[in-house]
PDB file of N, CA and C in Angstrom:
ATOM      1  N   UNK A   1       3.458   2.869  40.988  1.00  0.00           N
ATOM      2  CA  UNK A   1       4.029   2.555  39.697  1.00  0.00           C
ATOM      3  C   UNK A   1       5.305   3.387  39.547  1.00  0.00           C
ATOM      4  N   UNK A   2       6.512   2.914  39.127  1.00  0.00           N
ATOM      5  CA  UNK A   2       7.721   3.841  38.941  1.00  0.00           C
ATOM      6  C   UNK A   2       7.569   3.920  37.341  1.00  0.00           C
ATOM      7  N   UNK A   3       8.476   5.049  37.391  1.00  0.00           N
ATOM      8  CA  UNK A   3       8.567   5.536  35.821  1.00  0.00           C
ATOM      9  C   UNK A   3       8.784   4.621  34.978  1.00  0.00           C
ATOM     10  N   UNK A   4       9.860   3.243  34.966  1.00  0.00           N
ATOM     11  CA  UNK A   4       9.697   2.417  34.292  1.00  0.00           C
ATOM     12  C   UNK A   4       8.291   1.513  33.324  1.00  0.00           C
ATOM     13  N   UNK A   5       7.372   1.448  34.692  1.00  0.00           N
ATOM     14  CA  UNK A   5       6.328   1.021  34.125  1.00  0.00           C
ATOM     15  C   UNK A   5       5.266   1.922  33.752  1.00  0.00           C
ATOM     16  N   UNK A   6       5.180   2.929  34.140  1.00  0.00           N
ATOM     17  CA  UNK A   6       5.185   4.096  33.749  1.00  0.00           C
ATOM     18  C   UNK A   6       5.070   4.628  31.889  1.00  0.00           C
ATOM     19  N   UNK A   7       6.199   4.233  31.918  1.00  0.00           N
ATOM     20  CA  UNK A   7       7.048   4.610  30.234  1.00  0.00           C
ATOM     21  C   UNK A   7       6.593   3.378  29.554  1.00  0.00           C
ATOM     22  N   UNK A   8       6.461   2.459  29.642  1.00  0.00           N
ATOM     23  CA  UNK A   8       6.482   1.328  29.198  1.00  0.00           C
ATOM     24  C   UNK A   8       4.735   1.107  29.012  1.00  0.00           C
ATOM     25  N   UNK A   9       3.804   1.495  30.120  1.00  0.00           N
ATOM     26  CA  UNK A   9       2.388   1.660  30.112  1.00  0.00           C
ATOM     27  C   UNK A   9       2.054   2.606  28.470  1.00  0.00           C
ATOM     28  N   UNK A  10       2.605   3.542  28.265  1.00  0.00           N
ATOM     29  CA  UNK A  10       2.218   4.376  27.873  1.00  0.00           C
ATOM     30  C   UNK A  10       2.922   4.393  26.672  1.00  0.00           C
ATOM     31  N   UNK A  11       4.230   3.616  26.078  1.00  0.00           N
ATOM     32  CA  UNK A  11       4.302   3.017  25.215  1.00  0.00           C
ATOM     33  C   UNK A  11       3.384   2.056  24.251  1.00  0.00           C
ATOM     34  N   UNK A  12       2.819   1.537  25.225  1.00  0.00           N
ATOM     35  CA  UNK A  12       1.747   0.477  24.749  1.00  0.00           C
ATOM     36  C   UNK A  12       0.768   0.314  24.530  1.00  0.00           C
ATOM     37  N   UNK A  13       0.204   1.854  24.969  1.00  0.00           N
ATOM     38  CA  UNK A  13      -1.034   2.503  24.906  1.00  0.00           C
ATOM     39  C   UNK A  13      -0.650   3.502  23.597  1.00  0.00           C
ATOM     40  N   UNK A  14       0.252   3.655  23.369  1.00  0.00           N
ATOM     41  CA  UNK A  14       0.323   4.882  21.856  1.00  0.00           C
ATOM     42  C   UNK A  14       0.181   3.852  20.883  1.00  0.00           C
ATOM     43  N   UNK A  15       0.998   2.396  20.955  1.00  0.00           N
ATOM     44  CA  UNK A  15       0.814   1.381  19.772  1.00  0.00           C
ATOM     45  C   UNK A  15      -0.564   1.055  19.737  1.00  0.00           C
ATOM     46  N   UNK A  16      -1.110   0.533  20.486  1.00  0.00           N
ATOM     47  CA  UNK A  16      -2.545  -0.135  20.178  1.00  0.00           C
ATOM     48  C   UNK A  16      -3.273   1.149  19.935  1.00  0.00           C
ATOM     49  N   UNK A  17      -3.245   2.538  20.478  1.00  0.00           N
ATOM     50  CA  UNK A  17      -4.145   3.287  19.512  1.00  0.00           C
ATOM     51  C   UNK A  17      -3.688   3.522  18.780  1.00  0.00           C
ATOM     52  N   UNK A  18      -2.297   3.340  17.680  1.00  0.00           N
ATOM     53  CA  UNK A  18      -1.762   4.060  16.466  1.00  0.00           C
ATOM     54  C   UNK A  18      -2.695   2.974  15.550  1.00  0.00           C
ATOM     55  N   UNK A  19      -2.465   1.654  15.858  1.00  0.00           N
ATOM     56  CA  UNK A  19      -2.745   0.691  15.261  1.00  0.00           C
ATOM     57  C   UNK A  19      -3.927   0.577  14.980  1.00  0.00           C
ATOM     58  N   UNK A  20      -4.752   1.292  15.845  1.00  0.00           N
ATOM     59  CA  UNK A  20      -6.758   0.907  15.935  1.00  0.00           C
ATOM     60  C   UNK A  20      -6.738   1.839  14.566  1.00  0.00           C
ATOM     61  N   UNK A  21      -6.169   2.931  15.263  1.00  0.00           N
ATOM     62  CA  UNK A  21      -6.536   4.113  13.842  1.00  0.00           C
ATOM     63  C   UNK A  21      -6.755   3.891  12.734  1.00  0.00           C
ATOM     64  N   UNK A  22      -5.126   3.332  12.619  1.00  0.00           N
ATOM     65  CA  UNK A  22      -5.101   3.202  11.174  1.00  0.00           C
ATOM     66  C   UNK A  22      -5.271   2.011  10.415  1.00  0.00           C
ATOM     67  N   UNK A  23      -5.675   1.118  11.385  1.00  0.00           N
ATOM     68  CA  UNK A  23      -6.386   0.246  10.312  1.00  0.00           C
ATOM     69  C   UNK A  23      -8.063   0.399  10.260  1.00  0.00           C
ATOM     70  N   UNK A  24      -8.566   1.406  11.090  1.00  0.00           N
ATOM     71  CA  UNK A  24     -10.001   1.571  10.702  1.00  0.00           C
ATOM     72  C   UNK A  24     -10.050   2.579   9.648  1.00  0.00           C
ATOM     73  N   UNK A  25      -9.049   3.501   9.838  1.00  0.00           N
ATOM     74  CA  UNK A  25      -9.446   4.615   8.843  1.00  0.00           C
ATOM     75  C   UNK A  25      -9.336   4.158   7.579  1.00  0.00           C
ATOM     76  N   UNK A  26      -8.053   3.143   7.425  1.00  0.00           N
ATOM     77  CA  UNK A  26      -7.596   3.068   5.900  1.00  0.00           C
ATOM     78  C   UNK A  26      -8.581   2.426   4.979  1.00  0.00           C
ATOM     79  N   UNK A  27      -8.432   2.617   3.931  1.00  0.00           N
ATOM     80  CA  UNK A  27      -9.427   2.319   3.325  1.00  0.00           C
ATOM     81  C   UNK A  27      -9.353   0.549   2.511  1.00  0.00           C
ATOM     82  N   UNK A  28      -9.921  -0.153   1.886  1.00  0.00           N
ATOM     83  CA  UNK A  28      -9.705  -1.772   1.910  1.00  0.00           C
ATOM     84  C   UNK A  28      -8.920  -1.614   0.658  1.00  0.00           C
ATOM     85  N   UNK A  29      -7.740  -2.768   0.557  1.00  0.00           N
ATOM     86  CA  UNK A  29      -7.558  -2.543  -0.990  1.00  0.00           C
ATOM     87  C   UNK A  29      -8.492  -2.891  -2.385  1.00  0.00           C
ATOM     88  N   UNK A  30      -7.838  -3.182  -2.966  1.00  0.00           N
ATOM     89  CA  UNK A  30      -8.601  -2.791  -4.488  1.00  0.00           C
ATOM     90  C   UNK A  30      -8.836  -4.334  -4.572  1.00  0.00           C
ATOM     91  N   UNK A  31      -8.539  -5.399  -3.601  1.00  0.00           N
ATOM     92  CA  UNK A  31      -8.270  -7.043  -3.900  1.00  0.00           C
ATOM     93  C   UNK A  31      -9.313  -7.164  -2.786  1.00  0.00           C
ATOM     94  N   UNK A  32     -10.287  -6.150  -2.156  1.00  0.00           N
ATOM     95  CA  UNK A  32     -11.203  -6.587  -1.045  1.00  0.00           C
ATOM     96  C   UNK A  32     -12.204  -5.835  -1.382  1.00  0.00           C
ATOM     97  N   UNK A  33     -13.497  -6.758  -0.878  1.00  0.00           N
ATOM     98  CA  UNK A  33     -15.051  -6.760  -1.062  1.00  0.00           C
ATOM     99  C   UNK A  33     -15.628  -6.720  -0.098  1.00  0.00           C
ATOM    100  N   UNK A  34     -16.974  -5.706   0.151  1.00  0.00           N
ATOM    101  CA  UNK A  34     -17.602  -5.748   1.452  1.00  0.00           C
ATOM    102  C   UNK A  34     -18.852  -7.333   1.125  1.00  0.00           C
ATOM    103  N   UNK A  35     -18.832  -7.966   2.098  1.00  0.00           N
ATOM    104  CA  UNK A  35     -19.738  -9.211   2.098  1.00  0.00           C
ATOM    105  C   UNK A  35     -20.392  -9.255   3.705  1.00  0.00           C
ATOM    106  N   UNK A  36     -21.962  -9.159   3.033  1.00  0.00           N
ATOM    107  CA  UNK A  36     -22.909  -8.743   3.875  1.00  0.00           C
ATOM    108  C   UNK A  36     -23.928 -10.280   4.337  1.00  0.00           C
ATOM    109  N   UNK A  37     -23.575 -10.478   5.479  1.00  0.00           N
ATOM    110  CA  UNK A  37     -24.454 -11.626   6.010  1.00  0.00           C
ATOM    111  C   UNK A  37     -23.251 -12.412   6.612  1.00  0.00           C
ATOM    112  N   UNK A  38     -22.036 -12.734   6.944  1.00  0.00           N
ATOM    113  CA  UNK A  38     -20.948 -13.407   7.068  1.00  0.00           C
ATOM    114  C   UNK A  38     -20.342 -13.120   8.718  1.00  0.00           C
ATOM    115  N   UNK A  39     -20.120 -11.686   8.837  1.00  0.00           N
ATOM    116  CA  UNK A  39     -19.540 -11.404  10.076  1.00  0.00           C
ATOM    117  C   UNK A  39     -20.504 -11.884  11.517  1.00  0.00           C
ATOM    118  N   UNK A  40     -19.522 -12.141  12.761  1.00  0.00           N
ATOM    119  CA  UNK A  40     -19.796 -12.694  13.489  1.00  0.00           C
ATOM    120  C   UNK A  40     -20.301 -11.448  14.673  1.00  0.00           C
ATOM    121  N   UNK A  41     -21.267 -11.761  15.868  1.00  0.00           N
ATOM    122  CA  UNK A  41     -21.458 -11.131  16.833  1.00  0.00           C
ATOM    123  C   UNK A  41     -19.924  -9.974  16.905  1.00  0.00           C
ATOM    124  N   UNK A  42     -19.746  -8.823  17.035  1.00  0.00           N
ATOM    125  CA  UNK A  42     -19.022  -8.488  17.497  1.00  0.00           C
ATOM    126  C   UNK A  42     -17.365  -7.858  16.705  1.00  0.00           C
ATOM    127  N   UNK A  43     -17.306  -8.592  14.935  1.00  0.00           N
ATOM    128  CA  UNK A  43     -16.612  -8.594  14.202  1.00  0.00           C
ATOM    129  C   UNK A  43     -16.823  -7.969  13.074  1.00  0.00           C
ATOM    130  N   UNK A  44     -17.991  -7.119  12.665  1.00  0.00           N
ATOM    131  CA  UNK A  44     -18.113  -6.431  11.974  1.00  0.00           C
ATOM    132  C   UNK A  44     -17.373  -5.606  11.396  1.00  0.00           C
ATOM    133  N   UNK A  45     -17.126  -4.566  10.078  1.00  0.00           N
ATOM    134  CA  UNK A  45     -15.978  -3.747  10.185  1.00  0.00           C
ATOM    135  C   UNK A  45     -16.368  -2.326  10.103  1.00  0.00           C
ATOM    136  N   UNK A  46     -17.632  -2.615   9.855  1.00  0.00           N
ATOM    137  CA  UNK A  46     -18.352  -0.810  10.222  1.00  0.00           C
ATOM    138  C   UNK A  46     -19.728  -1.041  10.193  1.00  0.00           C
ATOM    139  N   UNK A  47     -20.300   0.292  10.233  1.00  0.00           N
ATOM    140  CA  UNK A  47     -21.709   0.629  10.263  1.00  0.00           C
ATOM    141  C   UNK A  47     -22.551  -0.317   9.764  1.00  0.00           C
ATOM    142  N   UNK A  48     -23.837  -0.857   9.984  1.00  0.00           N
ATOM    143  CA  UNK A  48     -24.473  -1.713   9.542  1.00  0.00           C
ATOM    144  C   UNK A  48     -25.224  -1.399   8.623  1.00  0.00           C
ATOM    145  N   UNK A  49     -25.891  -1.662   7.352  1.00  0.00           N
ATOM    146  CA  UNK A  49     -26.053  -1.077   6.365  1.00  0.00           C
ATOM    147  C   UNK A  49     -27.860  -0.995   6.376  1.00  0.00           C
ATOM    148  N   UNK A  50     -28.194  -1.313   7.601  1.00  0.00           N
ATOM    149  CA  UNK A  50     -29.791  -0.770   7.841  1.00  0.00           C
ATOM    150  C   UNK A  50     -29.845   0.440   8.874  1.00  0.00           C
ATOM    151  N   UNK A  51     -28.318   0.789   9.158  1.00  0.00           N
ATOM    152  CA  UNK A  51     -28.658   2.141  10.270  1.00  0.00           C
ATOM    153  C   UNK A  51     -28.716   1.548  11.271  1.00  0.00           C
ATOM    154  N   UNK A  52     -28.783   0.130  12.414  1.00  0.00           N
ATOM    155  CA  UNK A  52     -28.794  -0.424  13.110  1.00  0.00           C
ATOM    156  C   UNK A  52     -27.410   0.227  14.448  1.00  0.00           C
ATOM    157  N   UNK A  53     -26.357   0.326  13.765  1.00  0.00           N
ATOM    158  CA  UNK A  53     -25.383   1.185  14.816  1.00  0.00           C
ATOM    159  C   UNK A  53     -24.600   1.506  13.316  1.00  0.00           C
ATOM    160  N   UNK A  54     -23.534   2.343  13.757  1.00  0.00           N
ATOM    161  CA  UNK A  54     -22.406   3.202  13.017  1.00  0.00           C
ATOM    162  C   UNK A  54     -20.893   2.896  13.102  1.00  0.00           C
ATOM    163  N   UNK A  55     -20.738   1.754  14.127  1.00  0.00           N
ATOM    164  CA  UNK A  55     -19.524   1.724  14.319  1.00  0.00           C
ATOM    165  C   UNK A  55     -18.979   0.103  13.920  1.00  0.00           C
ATOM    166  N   UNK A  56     -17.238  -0.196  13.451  1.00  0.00           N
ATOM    167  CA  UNK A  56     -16.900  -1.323  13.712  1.00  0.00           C
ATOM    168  C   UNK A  56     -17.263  -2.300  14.978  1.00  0.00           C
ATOM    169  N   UNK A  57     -17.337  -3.320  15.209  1.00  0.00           N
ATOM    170  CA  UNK A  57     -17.228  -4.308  16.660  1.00  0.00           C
ATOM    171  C   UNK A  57     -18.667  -4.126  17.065  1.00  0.00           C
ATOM    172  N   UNK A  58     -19.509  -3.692  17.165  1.00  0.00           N
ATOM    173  CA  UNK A  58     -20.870  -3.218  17.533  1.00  0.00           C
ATOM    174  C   UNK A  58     -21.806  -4.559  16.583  1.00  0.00           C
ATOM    175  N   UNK A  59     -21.690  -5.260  16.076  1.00  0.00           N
ATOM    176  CA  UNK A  59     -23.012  -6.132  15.757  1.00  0.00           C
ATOM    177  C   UNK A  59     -23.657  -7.486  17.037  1.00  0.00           C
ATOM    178  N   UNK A  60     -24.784  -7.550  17.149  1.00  0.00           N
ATOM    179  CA  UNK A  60     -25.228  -7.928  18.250  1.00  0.00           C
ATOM    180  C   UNK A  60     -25.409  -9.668  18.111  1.00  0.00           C
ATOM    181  N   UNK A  61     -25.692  -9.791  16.171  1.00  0.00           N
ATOM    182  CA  UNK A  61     -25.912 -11.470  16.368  1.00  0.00           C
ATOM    183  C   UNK A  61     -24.642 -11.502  15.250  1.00  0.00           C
ATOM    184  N   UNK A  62     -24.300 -13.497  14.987  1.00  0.00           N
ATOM    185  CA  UNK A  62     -23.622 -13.444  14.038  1.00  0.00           C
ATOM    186  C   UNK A  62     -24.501 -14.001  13.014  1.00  0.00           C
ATOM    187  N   UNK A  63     -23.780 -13.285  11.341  1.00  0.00           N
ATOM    188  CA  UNK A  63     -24.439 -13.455  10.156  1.00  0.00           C
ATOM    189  C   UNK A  63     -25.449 -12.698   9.981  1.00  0.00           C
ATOM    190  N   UNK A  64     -25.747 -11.186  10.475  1.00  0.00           N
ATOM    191  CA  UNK A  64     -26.844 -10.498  10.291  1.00  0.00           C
ATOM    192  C   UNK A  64     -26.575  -9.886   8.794  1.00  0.00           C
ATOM    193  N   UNK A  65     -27.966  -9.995   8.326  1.00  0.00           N
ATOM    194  CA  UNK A  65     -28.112  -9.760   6.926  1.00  0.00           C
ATOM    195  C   UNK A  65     -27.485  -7.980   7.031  1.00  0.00           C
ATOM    196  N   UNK A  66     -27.309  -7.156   7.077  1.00  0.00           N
ATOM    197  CA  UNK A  66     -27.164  -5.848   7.182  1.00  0.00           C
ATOM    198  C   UNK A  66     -25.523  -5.875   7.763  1.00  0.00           C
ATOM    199  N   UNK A  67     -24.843  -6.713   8.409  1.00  0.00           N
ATOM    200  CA  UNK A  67     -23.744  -6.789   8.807  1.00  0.00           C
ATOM    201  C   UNK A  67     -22.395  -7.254   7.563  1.00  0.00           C
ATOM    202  N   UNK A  68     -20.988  -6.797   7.460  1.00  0.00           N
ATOM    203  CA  UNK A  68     -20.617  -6.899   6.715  1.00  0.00           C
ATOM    204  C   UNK A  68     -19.001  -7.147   7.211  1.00  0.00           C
ATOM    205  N   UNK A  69     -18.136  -7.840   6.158  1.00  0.00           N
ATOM    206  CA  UNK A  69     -16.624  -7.853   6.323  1.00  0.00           C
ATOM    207  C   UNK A  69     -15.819  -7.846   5.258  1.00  0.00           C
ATOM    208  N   UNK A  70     -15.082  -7.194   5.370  1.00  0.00           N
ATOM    209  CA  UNK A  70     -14.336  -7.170   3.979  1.00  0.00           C
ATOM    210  C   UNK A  70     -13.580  -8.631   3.942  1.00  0.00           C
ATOM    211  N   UNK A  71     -13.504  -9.067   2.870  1.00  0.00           N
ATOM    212  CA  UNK A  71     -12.947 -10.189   2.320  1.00  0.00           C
ATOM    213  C   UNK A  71     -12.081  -9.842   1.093  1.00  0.00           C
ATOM    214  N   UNK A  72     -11.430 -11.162   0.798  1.00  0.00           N
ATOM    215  CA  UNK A  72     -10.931 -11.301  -0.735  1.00  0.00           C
ATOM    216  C   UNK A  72     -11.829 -11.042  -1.800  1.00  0.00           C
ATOM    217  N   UNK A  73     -11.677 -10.867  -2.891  1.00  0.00           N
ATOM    218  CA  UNK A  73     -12.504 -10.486  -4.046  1.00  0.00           C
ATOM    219  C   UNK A  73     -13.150 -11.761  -4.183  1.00  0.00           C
ATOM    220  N   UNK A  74     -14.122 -11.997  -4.818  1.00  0.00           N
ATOM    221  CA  UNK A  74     -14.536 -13.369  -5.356  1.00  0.00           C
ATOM    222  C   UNK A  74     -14.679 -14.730  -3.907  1.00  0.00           C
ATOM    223  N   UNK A  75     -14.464 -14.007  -2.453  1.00  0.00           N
ATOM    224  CA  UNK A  75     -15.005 -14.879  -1.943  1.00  0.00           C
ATOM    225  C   UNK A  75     -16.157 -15.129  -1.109  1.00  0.00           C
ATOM    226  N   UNK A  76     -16.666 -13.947  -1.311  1.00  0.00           N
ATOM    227  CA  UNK A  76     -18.197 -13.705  -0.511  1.00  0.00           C
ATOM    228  C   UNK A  76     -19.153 -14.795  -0.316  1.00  0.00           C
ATOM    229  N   UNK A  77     -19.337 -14.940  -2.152  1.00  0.00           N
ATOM    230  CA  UNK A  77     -20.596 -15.694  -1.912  1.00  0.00           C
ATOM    231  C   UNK A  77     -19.930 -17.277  -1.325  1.00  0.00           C
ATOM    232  N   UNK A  78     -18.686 -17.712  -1.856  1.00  0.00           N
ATOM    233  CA  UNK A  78     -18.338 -19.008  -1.282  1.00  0.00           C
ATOM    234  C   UNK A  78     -18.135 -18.929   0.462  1.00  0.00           C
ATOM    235  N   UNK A  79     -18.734 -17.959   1.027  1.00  0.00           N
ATOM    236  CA  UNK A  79     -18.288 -18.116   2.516  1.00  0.00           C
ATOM    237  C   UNK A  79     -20.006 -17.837   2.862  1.00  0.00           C
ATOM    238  N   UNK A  80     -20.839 -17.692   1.930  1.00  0.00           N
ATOM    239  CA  UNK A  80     -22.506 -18.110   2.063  1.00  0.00           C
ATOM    240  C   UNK A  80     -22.794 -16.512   2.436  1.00  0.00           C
ATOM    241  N   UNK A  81     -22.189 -15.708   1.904  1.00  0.00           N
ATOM    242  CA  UNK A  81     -22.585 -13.979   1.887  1.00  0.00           C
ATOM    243  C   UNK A  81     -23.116 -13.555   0.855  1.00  0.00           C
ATOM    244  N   UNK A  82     -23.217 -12.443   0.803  1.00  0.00           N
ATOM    245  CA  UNK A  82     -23.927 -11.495  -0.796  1.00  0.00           C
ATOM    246  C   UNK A  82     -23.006 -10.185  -0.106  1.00  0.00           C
ATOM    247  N   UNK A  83     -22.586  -9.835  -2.158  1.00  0.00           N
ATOM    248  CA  UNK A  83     -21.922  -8.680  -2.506  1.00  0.00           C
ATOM    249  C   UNK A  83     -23.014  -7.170  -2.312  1.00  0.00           C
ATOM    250  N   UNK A  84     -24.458  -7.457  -2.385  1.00  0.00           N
ATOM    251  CA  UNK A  84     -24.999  -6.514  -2.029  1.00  0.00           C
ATOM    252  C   UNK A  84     -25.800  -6.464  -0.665  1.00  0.00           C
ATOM    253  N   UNK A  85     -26.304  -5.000  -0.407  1.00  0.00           N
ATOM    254  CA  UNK A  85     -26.336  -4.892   0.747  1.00  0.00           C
ATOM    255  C   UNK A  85     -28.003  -5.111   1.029  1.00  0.00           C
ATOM    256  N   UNK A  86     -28.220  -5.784   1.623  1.00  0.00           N
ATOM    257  CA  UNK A  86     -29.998  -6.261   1.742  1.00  0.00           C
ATOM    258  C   UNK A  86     -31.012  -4.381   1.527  1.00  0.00           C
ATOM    259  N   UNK A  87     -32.041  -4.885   1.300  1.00  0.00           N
ATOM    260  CA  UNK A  87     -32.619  -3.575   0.510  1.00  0.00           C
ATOM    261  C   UNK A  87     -33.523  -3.479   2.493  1.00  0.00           C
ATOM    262  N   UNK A  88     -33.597  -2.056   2.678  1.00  0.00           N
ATOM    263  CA  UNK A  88     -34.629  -1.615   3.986  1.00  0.00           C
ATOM    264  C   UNK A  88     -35.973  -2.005   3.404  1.00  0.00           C
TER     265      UNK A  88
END
Protein backbone atom coordinates (compact mmCIF):
# COMPACT_ATOMS: atom_id res chain seq x y z
CA UNK A 1 0.00 0.00 0.00
CA UNK A 2 1.69 3.54 -0.70
CA UNK A 3 1.00 6.45 1.40
CA UNK A 4 -1.62 7.61 -0.87
CA UNK A 5 -3.87 4.87 -0.04
CA UNK A 6 -2.57 4.85 2.99
CA UNK A 7 -3.91 8.53 3.84
CA UNK A 8 -6.92 8.08 2.15
CA UNK A 9 -7.61 4.46 4.19
CA UNK A 10 -7.43 6.26 7.21
CA UNK A 11 -9.32 9.20 6.21
CA UNK A 12 -12.21 7.03 5.88
CA UNK A 13 -11.83 5.22 8.79
CA UNK A 14 -11.84 8.61 11.09
CA UNK A 15 -15.31 9.56 9.11
CA UNK A 16 -17.26 6.44 9.60
CA UNK A 17 -16.10 6.33 13.26
CA UNK A 18 -16.76 10.17 13.82
CA UNK A 19 -20.10 9.48 12.36
CA UNK A 20 -20.99 6.05 14.37
CA UNK A 21 -20.25 8.16 17.49
CA UNK A 22 -22.10 10.71 17.16
CA UNK A 23 -25.05 9.66 16.01
CA UNK A 24 -25.28 6.93 18.75
CA UNK A 25 -24.36 9.11 21.48
CA UNK A 26 -26.65 12.02 20.57
CA UNK A 27 -29.53 12.05 22.06
CA UNK A 28 -33.21 11.88 19.77
CA UNK A 29 -34.86 15.15 19.26
CA UNK A 30 -37.75 16.45 21.09
CA UNK A 31 -39.97 15.48 17.52
CA UNK A 32 -38.84 11.58 18.23
CA UNK A 33 -40.39 8.62 20.16
CA UNK A 34 -39.00 5.34 21.21
CA UNK A 35 -41.58 2.61 19.52
CA UNK A 36 -41.26 -0.80 20.81
CA UNK A 37 -42.26 -3.88 18.62
CA UNK A 38 -41.39 -2.21 15.00
CA UNK A 39 -37.57 -2.58 14.49
CA UNK A 40 -36.20 -5.14 12.25
CA UNK A 41 -33.57 -8.14 12.90
CA UNK A 42 -30.52 -6.16 13.29
CA UNK A 43 -31.91 -2.32 13.30
CA UNK A 44 -32.57 -1.66 16.62
CA UNK A 45 -31.25 1.61 18.21
CA UNK A 46 -30.22 0.38 21.62
CA UNK A 47 -30.51 -1.92 24.45
CA UNK A 48 -33.52 -4.05 24.49
CA UNK A 49 -35.83 -3.18 27.11
CA UNK A 50 -36.03 -6.87 28.71
CA UNK A 51 -32.11 -6.91 29.26
CA UNK A 52 -31.90 -9.28 26.25
CA UNK A 53 -28.46 -7.40 24.92
CA UNK A 54 -27.27 -3.62 25.58
CA UNK A 55 -26.28 -2.52 22.42
CA UNK A 56 -27.67 -0.77 19.03
CA UNK A 57 -27.73 -3.43 15.77
CA UNK A 58 -27.80 -6.52 18.15
CA UNK A 59 -31.65 -7.66 17.87
CA UNK A 60 -31.96 -11.24 16.68
CA UNK A 61 -35.75 -11.32 15.21
CA UNK A 62 -37.73 -8.54 13.50
CA UNK A 63 -40.64 -6.78 15.54
CA UNK A 64 -39.54 -8.10 18.94
CA UNK A 65 -41.80 -6.85 21.56
CA UNK A 66 -38.76 -5.49 23.84
CA UNK A 67 -37.01 -4.07 20.66
CA UNK A 68 -37.33 -0.43 19.78
CA UNK A 69 -36.72 2.66 17.12
CA UNK A 70 -37.01 5.99 17.38
CA UNK A 71 -39.55 7.46 15.10
CA UNK A 72 -41.57 10.65 14.48
CA UNK A 73 -43.84 11.65 17.29
CA UNK A 74 -47.33 10.32 16.78
CA UNK A 75 -46.18 7.56 14.50
CA UNK A 76 -45.65 4.48 16.47
CA UNK A 77 -48.76 3.11 16.85
CA UNK A 78 -49.63 3.77 12.94
CA UNK A 79 -46.49 1.66 12.00
CA UNK A 80 -48.35 -1.28 14.43
CA UNK A 81 -45.84 -0.39 17.60
CA UNK A 82 -46.54 0.74 21.26
CA UNK A 83 -45.14 3.89 22.98
CA UNK A 84 -44.57 1.69 26.02
CA UNK A 85 -42.16 -0.71 26.78
CA UNK A 86 -43.72 -4.39 27.30
CA UNK A 87 -43.79 -5.09 31.18
CA UNK A 88 -40.95 -8.36 32.26
Amino acid sequence: MNKRQALIAAALATVCAATTVSASAAEPAADKEKCFGIAKAGQNDCAAANGAHSCAGQSKTDNGAAEWKYVAKGTCEKAGGKTMAPSK
